[in-house]
Protein backbone atom coordinates (compact mmCIF):
# COMPACT_ATOMS: atom_id res chain seq x y z
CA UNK A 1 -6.00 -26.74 -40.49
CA UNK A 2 -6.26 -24.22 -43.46
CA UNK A 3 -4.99 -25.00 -46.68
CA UNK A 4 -4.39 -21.90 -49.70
CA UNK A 5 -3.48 -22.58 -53.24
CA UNK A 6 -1.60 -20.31 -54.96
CA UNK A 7 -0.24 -20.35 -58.73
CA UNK A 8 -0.89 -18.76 -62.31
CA UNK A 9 -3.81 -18.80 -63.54
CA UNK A 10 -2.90 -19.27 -67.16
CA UNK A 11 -0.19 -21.14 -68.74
CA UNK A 12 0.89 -21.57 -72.14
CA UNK A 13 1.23 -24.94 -73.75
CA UNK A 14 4.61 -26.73 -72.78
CA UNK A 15 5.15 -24.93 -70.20
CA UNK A 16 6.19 -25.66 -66.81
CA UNK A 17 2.77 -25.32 -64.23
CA UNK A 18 4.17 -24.84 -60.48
CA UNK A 19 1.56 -24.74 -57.45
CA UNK A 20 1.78 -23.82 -53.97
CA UNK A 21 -0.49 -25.36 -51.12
CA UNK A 22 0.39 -23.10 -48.17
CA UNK A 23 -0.94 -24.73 -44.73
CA UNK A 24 -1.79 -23.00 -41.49
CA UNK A 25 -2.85 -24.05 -38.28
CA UNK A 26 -0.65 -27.68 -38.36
CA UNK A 27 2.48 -29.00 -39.50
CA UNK A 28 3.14 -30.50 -43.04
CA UNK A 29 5.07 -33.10 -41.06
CA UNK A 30 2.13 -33.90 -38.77
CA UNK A 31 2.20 -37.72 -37.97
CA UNK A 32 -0.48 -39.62 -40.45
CA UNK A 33 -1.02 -36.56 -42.39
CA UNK A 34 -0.71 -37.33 -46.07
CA UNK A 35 -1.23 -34.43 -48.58
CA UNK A 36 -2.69 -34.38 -51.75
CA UNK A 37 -2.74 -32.52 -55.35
CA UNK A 38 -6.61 -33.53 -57.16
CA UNK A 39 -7.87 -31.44 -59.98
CA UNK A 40 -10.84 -30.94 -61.57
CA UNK A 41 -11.16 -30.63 -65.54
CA UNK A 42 -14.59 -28.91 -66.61
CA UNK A 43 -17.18 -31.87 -66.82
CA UNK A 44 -14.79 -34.36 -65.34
CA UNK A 45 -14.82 -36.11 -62.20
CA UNK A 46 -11.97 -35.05 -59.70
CA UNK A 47 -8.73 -36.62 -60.36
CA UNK A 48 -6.03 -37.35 -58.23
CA UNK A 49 -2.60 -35.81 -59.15
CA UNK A 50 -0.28 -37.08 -56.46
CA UNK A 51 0.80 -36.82 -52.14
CA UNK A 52 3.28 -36.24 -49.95
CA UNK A 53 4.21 -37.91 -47.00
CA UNK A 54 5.40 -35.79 -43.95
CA UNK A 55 8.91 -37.52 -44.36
CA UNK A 56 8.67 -36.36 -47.95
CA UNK A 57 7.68 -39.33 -49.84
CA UNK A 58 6.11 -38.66 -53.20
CA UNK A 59 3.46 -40.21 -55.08
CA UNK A 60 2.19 -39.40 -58.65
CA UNK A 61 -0.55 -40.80 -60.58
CA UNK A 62 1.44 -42.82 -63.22
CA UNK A 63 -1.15 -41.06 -66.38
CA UNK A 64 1.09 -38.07 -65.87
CA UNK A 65 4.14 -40.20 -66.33
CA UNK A 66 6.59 -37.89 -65.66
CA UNK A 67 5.71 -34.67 -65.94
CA UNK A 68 4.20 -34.09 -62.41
CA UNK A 69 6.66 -33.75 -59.08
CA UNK A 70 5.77 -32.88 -55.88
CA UNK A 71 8.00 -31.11 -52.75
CA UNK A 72 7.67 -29.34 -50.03
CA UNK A 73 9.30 -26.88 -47.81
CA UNK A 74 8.81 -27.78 -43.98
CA UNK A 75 10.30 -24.48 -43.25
CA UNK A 76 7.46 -22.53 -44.97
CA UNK A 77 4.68 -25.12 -44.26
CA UNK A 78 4.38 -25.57 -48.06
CA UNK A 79 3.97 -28.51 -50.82
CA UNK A 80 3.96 -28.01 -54.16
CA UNK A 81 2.73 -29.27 -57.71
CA UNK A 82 5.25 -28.75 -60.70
CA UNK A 83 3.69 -29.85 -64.10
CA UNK A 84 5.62 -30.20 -66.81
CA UNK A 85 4.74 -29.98 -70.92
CA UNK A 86 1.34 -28.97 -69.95
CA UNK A 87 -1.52 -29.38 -72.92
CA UNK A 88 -4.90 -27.61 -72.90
CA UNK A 89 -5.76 -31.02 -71.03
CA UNK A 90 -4.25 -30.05 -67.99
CA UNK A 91 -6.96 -27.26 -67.87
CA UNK A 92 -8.75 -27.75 -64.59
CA UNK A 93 -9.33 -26.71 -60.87
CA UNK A 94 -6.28 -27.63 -58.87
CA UNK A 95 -6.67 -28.23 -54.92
CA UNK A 96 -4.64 -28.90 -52.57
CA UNK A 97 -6.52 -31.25 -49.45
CA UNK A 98 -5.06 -33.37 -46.52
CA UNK A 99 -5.61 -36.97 -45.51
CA UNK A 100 -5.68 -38.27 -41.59
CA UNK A 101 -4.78 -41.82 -41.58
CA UNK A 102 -2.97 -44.31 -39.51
CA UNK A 103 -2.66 -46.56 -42.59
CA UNK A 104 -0.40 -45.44 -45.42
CA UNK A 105 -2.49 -44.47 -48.76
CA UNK A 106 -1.61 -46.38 -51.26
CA UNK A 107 0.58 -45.69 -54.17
CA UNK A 108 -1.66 -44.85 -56.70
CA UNK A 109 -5.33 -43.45 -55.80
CA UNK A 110 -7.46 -44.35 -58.79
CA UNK A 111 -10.86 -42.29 -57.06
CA UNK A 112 -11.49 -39.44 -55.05
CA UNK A 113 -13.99 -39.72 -52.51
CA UNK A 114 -14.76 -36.15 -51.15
CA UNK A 115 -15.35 -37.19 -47.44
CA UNK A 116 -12.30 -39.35 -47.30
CA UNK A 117 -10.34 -36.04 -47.27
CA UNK A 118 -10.12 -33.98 -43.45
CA UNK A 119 -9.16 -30.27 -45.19
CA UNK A 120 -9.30 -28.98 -48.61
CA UNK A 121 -7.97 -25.91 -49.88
CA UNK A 122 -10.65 -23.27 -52.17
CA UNK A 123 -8.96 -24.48 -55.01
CA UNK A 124 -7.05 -22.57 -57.84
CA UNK A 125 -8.15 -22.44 -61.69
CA UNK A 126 -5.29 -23.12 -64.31
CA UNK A 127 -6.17 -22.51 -67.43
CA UNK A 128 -3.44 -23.80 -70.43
CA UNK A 129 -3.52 -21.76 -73.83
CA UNK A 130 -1.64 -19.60 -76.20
């Protein structure tokens, strides 16, 4: 399984950031397949922005309240990351990556431990500014 990242690489403040994780080599609606959004701020440990289930449950971590939504289009083999309002805090590495398990992940990931995750994508760098 291959996973590719694709977005802008700069956005300006309030503005709407929108991410693609294109996979290859196995279905987005893979039994026990759970994908992820986790970025990576400069200095910061990785964070975990939110998954999709391959019936198209979403989960987001609640310090983004709102402003992050995830989808997906089975018919490309896609999920996607739309931030809204972003600050110069969203600044950061964004990666898409995959999770194999039989058990469901729970709601809201509060660490990300590397080796817990099957396939990661290179990662793409957003930058937010004027």
């Amino acid at each position: 399984v291959q996973l590719q990242e694709s977005g802008p690489g700069l956005v300006e403040p309030s503005q709407t950031l929108s991410l693609t994780c294109t996979v290859s080599g196995g279905s987005i609606t893979t039994d026990f397949y759970y994908w992820h959004w986790i970025r990576q701020a400069p200095g910061k440990a990785m964070e975990w922005v939110g998954y999709i289930t391959k019936s198209g449950s979403t989960f987001v971590n609640p310090s983004l309240k709102s402003r992050a939504a995830l989808s997906r289009d089975t018919s490309k083999n896609q999920f996607t990351l739309q931030l809204t309002s972003v600050t110069p805090e969203d600044t950061a590495k964004y990666y898409c990556a995959s999770r194999i398990t039989p058990f469901t992940p729970p709601a809201v990931i509060t660490s990300i431990r590397v080796h817990e995750y099957d396939y990661w994508g290179q990662g793409t760098q957003v930058n937010v500014s004027s």
